[in-house]
N, C-alpha and C. Protein backbone atom coordinates (compact mmCIF):
# COMPACT_ATOMS: atom_id res chain seq x y z
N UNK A 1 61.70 -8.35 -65.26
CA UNK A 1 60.51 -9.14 -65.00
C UNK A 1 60.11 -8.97 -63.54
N UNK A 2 58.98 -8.62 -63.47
CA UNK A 2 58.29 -8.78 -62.01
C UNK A 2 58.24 -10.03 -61.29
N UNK A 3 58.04 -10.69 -60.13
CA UNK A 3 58.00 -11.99 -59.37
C UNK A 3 56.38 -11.98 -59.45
N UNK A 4 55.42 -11.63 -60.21
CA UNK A 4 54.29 -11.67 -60.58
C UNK A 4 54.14 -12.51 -61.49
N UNK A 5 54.68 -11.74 -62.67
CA UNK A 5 55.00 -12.55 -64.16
C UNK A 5 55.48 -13.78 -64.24
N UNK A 6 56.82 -14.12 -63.22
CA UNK A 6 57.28 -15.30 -63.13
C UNK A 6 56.36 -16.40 -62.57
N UNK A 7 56.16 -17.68 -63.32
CA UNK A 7 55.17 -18.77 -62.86
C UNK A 7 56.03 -19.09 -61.72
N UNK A 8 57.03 -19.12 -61.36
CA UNK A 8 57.76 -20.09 -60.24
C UNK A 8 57.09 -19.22 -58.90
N UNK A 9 57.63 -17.90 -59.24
CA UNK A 9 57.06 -17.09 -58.13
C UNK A 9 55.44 -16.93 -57.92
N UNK A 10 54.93 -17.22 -58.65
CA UNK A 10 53.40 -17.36 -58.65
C UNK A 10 53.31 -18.78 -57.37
N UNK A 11 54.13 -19.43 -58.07
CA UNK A 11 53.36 -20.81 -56.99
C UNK A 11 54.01 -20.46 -55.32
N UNK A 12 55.45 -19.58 -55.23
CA UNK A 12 55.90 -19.25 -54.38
C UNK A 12 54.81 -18.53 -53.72
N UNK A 13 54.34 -17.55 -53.94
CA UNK A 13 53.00 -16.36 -53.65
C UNK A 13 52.08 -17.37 -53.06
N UNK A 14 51.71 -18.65 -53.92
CA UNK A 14 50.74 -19.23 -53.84
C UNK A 14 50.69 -20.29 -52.48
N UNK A 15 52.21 -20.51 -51.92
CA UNK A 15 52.36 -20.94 -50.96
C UNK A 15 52.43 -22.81 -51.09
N UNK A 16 52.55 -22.64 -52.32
CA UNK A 16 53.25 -23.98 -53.27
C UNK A 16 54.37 -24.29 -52.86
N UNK A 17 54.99 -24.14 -52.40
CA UNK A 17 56.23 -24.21 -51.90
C UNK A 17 57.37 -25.42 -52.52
N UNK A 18 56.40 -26.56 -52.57
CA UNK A 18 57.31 -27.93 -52.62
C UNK A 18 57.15 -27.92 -54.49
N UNK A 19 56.34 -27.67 -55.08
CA UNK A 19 56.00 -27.15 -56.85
C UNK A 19 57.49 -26.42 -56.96
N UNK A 20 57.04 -25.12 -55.84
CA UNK A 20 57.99 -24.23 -56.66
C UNK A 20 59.21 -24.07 -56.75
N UNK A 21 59.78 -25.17 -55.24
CA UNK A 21 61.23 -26.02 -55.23
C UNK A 21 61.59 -26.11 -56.12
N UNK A 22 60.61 -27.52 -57.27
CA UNK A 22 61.17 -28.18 -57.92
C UNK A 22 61.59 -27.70 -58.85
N UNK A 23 60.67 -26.76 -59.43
CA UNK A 23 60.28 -25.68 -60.71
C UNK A 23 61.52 -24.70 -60.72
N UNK A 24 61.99 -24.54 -59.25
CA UNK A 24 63.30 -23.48 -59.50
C UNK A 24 64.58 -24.03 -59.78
N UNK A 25 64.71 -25.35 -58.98
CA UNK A 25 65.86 -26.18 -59.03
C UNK A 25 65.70 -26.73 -60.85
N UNK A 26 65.10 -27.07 -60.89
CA UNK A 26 65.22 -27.73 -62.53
C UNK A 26 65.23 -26.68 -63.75
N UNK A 27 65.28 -25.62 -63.36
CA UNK A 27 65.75 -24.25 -64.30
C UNK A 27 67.05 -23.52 -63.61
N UNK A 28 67.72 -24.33 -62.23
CA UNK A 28 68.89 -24.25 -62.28
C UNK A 28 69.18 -23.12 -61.56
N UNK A 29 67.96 -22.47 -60.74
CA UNK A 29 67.63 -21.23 -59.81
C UNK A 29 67.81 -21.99 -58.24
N UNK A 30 68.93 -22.46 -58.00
CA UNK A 30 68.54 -23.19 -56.89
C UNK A 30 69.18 -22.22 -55.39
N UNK A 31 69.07 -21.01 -55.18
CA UNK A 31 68.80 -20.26 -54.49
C UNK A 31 67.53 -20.04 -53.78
N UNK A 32 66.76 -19.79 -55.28
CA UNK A 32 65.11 -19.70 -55.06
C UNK A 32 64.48 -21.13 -54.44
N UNK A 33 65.21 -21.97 -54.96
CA UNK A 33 64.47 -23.32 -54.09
C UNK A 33 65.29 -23.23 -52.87
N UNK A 34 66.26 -23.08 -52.50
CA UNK A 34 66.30 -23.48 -51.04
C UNK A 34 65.57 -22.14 -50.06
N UNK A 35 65.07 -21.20 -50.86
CA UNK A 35 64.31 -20.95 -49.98
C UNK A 35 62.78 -21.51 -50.05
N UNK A 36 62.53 -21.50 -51.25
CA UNK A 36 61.30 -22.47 -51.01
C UNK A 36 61.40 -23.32 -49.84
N UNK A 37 62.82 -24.34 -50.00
CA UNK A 37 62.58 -25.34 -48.85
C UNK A 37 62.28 -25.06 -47.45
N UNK A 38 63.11 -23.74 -47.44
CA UNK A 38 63.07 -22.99 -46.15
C UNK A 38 61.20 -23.12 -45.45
N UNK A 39 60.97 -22.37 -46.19
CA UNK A 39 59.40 -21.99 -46.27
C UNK A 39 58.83 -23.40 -45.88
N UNK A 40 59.53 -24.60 -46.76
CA UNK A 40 58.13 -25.61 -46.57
C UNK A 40 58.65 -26.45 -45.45
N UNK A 41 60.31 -26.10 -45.14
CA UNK A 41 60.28 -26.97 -43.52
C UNK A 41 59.31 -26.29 -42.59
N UNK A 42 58.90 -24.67 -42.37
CA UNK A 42 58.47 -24.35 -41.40
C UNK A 42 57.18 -24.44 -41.19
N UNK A 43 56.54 -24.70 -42.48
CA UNK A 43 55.11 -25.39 -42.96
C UNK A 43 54.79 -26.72 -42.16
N UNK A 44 55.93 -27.10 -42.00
CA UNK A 44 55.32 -28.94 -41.66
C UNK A 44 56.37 -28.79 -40.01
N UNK A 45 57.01 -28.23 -39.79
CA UNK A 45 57.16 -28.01 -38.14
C UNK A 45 55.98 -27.61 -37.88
N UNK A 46 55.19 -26.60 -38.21
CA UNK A 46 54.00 -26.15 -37.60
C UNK A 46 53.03 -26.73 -37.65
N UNK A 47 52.92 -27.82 -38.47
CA UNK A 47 51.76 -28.29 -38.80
C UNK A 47 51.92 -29.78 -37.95
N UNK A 48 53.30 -29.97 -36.89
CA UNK A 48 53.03 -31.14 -36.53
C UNK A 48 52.70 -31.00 -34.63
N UNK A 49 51.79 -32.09 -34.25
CA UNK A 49 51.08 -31.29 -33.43
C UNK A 49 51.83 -30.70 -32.11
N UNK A 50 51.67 -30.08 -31.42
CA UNK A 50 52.49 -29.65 -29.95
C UNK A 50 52.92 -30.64 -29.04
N UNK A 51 51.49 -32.01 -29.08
CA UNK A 51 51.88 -33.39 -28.05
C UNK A 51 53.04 -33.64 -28.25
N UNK A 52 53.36 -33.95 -29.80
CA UNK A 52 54.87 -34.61 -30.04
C UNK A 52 55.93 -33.38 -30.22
N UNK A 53 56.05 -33.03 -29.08
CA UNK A 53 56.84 -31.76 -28.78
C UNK A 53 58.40 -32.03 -29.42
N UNK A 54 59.26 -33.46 -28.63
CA UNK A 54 60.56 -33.29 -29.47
C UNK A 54 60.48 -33.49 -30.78
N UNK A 55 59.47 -34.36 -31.54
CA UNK A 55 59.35 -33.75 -33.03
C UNK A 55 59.31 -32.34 -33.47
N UNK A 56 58.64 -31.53 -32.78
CA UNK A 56 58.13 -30.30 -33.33
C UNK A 56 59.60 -29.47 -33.39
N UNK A 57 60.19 -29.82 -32.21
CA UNK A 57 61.30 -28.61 -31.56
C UNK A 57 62.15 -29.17 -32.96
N UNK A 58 62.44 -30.46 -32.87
CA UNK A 58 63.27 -30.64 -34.28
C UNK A 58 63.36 -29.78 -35.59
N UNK A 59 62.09 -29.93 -35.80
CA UNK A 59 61.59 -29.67 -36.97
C UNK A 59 61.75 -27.91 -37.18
N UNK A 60 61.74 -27.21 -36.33
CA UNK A 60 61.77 -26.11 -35.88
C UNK A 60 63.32 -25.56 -36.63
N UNK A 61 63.78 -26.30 -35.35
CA UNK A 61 65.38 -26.33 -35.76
C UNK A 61 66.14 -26.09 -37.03
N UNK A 62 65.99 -27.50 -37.54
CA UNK A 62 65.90 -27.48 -39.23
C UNK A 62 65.43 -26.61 -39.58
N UNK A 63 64.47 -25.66 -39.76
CA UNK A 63 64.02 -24.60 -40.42
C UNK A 63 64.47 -23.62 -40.43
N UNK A 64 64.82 -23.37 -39.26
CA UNK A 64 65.83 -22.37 -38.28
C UNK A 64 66.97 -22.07 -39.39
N UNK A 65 67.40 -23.43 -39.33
CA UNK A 65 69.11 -23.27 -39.46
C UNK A 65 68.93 -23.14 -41.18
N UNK A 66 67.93 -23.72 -41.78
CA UNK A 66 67.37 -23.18 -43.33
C UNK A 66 67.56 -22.47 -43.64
N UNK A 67 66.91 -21.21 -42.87
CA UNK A 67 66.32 -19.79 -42.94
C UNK A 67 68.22 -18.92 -42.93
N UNK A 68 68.40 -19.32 -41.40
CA UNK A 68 69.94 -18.91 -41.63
C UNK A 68 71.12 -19.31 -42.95
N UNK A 69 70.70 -20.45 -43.68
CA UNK A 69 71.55 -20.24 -44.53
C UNK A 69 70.99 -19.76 -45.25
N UNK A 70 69.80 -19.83 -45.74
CA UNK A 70 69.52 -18.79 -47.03
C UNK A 70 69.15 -17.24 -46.89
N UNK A 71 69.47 -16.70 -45.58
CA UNK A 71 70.59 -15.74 -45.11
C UNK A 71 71.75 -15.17 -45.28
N UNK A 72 72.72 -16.54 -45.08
CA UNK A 72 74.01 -15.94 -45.00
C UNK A 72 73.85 -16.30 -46.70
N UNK A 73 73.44 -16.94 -47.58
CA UNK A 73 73.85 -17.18 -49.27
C UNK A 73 73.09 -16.06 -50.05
N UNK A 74 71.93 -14.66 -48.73
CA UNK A 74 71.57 -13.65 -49.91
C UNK A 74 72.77 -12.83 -50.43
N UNK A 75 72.76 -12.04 -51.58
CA UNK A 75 73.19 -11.18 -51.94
C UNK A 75 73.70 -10.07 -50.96
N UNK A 76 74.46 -9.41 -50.94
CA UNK A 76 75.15 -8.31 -50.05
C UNK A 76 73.88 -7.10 -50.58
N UNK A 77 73.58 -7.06 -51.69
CA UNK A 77 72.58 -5.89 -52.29
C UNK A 77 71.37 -6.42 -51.63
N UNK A 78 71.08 -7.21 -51.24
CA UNK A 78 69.63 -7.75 -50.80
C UNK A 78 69.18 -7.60 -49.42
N UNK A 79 69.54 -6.52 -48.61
CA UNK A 79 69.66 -6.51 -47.05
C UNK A 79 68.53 -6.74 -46.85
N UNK A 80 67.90 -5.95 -47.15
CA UNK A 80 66.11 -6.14 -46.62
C UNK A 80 66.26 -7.73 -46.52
N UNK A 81 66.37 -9.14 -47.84
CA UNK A 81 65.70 -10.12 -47.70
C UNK A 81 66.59 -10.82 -46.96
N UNK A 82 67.91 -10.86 -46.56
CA UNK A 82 68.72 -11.41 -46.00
C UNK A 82 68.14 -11.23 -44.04
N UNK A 83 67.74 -9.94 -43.90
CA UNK A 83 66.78 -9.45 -42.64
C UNK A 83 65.89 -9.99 -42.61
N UNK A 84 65.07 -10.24 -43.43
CA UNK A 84 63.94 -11.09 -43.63
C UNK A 84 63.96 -12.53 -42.62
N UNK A 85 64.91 -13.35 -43.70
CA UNK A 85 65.18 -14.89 -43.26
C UNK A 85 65.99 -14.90 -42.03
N UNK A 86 66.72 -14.04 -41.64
CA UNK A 86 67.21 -14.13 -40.22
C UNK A 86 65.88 -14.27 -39.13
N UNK A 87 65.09 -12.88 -39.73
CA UNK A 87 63.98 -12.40 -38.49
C UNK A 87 62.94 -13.97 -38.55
N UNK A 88 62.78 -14.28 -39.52
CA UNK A 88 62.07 -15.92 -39.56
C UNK A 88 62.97 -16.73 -39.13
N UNK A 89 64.20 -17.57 -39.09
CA UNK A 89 64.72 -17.82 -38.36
C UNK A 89 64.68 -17.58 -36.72
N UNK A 90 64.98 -16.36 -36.59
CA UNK A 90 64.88 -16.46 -35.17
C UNK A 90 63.25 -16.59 -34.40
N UNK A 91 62.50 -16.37 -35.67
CA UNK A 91 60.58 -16.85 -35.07
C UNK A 91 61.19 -18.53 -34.80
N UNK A 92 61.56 -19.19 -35.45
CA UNK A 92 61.57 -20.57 -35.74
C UNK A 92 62.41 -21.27 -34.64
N UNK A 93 63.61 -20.55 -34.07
CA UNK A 93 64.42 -20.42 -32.91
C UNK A 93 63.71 -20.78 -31.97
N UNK A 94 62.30 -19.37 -31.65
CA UNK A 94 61.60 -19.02 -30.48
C UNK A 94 60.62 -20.33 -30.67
N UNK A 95 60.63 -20.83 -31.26
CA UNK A 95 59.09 -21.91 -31.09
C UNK A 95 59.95 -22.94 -30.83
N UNK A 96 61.21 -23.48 -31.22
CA UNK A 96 61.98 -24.63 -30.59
C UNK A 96 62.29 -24.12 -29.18
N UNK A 97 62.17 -22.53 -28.70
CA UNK A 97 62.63 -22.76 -27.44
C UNK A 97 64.68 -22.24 -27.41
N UNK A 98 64.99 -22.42 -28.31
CA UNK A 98 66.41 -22.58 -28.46
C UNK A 98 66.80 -20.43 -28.60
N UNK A 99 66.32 -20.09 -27.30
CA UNK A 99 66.26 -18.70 -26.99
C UNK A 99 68.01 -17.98 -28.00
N UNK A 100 68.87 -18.31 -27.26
CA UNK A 100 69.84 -17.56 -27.41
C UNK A 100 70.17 -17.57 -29.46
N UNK A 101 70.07 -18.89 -29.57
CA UNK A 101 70.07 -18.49 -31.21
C UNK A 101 68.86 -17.90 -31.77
N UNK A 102 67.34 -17.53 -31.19
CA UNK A 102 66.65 -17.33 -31.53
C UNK A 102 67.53 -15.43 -31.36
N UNK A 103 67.57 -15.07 -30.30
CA UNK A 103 67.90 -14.26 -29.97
C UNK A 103 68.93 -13.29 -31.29
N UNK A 104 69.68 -14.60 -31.46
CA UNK A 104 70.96 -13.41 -32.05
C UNK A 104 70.64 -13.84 -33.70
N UNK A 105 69.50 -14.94 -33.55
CA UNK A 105 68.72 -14.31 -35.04
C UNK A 105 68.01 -12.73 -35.12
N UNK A 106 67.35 -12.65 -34.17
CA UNK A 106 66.88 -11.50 -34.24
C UNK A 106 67.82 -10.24 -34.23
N UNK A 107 69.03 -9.99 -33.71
CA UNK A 107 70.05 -9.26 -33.40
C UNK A 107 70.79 -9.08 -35.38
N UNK A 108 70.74 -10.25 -35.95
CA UNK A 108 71.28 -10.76 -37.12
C UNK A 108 70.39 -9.62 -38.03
N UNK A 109 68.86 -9.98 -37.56
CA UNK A 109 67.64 -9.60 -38.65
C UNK A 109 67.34 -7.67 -38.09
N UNK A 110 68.39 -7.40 -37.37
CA UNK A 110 68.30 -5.74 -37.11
C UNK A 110 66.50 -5.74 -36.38
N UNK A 111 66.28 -6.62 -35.32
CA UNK A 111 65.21 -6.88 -34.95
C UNK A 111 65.39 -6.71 -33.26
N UNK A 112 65.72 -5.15 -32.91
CA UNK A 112 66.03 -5.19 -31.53
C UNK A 112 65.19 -5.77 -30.86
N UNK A 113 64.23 -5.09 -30.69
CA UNK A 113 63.06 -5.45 -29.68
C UNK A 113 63.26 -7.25 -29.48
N UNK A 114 62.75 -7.59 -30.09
CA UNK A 114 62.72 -8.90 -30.43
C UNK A 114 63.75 -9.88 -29.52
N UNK A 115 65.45 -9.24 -30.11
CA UNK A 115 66.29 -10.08 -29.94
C UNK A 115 66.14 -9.86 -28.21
N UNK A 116 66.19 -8.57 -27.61
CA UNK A 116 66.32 -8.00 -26.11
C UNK A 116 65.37 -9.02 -25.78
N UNK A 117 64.12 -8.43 -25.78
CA UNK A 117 62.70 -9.65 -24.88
C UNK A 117 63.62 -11.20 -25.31
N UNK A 118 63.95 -12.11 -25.81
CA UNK A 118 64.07 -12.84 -26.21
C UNK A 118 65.47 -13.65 -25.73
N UNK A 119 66.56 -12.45 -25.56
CA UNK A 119 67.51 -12.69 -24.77
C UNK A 119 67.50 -13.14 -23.19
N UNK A 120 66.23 -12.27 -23.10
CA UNK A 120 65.71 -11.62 -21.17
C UNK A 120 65.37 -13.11 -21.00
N UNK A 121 64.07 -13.42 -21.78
CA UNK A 121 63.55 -14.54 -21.29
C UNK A 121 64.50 -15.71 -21.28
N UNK A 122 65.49 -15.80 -21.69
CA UNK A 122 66.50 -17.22 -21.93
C UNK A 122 67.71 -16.82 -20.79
N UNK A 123 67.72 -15.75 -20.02
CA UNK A 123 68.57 -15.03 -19.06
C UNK A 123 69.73 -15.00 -20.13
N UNK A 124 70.06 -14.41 -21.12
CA UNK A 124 71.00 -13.58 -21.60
C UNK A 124 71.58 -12.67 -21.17
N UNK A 125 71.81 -12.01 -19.88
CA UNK A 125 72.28 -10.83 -19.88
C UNK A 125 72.94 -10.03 -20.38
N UNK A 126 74.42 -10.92 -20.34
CA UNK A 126 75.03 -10.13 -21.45
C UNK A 126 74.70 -9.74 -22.72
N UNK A 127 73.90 -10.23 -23.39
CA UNK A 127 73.47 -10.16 -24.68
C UNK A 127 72.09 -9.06 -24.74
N UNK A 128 71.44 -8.76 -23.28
CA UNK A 128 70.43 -7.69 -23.19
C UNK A 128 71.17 -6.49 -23.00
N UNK A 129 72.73 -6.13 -22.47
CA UNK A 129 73.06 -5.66 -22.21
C UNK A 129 74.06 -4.88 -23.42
N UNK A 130 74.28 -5.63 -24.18
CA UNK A 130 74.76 -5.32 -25.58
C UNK A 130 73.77 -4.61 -26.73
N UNK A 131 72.83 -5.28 -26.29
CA UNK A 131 71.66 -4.63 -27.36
C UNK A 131 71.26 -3.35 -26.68
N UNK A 132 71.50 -3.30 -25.23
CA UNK A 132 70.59 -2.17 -24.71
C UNK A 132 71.97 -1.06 -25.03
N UNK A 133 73.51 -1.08 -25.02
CA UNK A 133 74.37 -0.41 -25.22
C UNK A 133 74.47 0.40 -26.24
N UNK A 134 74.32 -0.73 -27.28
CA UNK A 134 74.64 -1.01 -28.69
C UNK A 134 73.47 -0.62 -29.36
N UNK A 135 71.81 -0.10 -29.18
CA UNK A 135 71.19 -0.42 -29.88
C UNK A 135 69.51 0.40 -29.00
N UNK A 136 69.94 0.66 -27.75
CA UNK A 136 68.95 1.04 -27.31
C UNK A 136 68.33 2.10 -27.41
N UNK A 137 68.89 2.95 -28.85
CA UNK A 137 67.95 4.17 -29.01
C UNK A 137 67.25 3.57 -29.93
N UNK A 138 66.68 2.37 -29.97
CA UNK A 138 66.21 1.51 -31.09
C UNK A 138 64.83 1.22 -30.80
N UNK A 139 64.88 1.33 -29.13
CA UNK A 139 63.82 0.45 -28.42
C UNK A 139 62.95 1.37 -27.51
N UNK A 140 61.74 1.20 -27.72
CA UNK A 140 60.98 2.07 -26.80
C UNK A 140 61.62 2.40 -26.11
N UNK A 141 61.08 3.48 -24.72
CA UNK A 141 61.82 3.93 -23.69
C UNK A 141 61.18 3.38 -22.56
N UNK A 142 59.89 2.49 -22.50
CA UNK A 142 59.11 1.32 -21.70
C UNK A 142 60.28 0.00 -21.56
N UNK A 143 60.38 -0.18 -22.78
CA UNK A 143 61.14 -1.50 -22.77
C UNK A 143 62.49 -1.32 -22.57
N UNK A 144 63.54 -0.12 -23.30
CA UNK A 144 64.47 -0.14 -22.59
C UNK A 144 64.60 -0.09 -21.28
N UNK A 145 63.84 0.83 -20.20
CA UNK A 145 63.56 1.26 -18.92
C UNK A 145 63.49 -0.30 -18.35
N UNK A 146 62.43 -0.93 -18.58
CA UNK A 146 62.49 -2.28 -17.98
C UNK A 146 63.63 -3.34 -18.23
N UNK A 147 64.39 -3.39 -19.44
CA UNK A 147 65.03 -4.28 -19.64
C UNK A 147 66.60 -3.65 -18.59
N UNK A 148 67.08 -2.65 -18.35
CA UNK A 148 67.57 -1.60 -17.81
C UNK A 148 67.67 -2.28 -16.66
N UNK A 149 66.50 -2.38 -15.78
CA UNK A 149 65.97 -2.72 -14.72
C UNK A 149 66.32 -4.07 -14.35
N UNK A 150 66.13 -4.73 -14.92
CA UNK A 150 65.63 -6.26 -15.31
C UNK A 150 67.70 -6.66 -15.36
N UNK A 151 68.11 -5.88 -15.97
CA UNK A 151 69.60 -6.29 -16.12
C UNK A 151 70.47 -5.79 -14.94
N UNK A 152 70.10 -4.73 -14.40
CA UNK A 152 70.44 -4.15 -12.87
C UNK A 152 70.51 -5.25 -12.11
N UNK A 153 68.83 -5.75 -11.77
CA UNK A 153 69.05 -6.91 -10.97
C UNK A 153 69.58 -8.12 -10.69
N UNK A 154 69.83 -8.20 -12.05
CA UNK A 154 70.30 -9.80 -12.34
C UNK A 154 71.73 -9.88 -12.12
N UNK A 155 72.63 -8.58 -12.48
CA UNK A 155 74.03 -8.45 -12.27
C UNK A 155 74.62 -7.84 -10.59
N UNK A 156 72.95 -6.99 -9.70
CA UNK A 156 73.27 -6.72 -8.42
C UNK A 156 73.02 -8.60 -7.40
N UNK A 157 72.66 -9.15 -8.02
CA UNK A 157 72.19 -10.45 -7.71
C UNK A 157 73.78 -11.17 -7.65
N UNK A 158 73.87 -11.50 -8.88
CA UNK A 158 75.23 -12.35 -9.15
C UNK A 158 76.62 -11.99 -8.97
N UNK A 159 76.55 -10.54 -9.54
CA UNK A 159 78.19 -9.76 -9.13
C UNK A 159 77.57 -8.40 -8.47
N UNK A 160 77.42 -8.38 -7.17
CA UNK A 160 77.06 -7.20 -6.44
C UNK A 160 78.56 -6.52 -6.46
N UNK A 161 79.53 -6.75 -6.81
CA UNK A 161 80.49 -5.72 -6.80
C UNK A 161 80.51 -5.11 -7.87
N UNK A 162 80.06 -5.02 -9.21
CA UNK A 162 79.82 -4.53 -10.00
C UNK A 162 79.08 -2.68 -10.24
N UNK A 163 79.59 -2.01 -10.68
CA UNK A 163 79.25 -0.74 -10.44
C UNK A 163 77.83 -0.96 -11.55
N UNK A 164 76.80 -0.69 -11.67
CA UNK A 164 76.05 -0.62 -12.22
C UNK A 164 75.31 0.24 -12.29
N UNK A 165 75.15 0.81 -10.85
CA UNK A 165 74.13 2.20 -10.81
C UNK A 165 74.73 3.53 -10.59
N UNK A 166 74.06 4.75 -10.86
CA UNK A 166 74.98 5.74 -11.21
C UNK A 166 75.35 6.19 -9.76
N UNK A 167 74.51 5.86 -8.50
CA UNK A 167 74.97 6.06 -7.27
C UNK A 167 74.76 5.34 -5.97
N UNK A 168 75.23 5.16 -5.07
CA UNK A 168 75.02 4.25 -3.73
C UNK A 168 73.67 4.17 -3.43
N UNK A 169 72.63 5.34 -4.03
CA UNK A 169 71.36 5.54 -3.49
C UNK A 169 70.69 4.88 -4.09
N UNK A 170 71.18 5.09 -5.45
CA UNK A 170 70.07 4.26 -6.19
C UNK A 170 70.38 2.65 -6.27
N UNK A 171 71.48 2.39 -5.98
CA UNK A 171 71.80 0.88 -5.34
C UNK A 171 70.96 0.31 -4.67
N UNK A 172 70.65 1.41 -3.39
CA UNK A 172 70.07 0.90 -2.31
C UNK A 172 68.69 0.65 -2.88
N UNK A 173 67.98 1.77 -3.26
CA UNK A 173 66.62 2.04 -3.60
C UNK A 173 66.33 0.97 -4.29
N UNK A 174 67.06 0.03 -5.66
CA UNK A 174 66.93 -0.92 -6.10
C UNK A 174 66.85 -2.21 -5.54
N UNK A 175 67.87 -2.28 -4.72
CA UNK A 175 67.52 -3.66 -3.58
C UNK A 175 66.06 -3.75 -2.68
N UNK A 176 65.87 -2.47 -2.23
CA UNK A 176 64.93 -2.18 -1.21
C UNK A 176 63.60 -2.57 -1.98
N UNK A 177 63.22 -2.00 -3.22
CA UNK A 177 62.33 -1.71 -3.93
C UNK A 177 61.92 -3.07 -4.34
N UNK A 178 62.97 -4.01 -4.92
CA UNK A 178 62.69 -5.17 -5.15
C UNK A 178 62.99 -6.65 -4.39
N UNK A 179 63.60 -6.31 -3.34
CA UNK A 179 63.52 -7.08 -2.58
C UNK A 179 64.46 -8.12 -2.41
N UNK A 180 65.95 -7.62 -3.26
CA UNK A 180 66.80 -8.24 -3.31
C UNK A 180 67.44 -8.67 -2.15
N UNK A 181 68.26 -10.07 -1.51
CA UNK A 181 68.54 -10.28 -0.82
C UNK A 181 70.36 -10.48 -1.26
N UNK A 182 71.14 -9.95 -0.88
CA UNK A 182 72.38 -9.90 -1.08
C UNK A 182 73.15 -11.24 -0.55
């Protein structure tokens, strides 16, 4: 059967979400509803307004951590959708703000780009530095180059004894260039 044919998945498509909960749980599909639920926490985080910010970040959260379990409960055969709900997850992460799990949602959801920018902005280093190791023939050669950069400084900053650059020159050239103060 197609997810066409199926009425549950129709209302799912349809963005029914809280219908198609019920409709899955009471035929005993309750996989398919907790992702429904997934779906309709992040419906009503978004829909509540920005003023009431620690509501929102809440709400976020919860969705977050939704998304991650109906993640870790896909199928091992299901990579794509298990990637899926991570990579939403870690959207849901980034709007609470809560960088580093947003981050290693994205890392989870095979979503380099994503997880790197996302790490940077929450000062992850180590964790930009893993992805850029681990993963950086993944990532432009703009964004690796900068994130590269961006992780140079932050580790000639904090542990200047650290070997980082391939020579004394380009040590220097990096301090000079940016204006690092040792």
């Amino acid at each position: 059967m197609r997810y066409t044919d199926d009425p549950f998945h129709r209302m799912f498509l349809n963005r029914r979400y809280a219908q198609a909960s019920v409709a899955f749980r009471n035929a005993g599909r309750n996989r398919e509803a907790a992702i429904c639920d997934a779906y309709l926490l992040r419906e009503k985080a978004r829909s509540i307004s920005t003023t009431a910010s620690a509501a929102r970040i809440q709400a976020f959260i919860i969705a977050a951590k939704t998304f991650t379990k109906c993640a870790q409960d896909s199928p091992s055969k299901r990579a794509n959708e298990r990637r899926t709900y991570y990579g939403t997850a870690g959207e849901c992460y980034s709007e609470a703000r809560e960088l580093k799990n947003a981050g290693d949602s994205y890392w989870m959801a095979e979503q380099y780009h994503a997880a790197a920018r996302t790490y940077r902005d929450g000062g992850y280093f180590d964790e930009v530095v893993k992805v850029i190791t681990q993963h950086g023939d993944a990532l432009d050669s703009d964004l690796l180059q900068r994130l590269t950069m961006v992780a140079q400084m932050y580790y000639f900053k904090v542990c200047p004894s650290v070997d980082l650059f391939p020579n004394i020159s380009h040590s220097l050239y990096v301090a000079f260039e940016h204006q690092v103060s040792t």
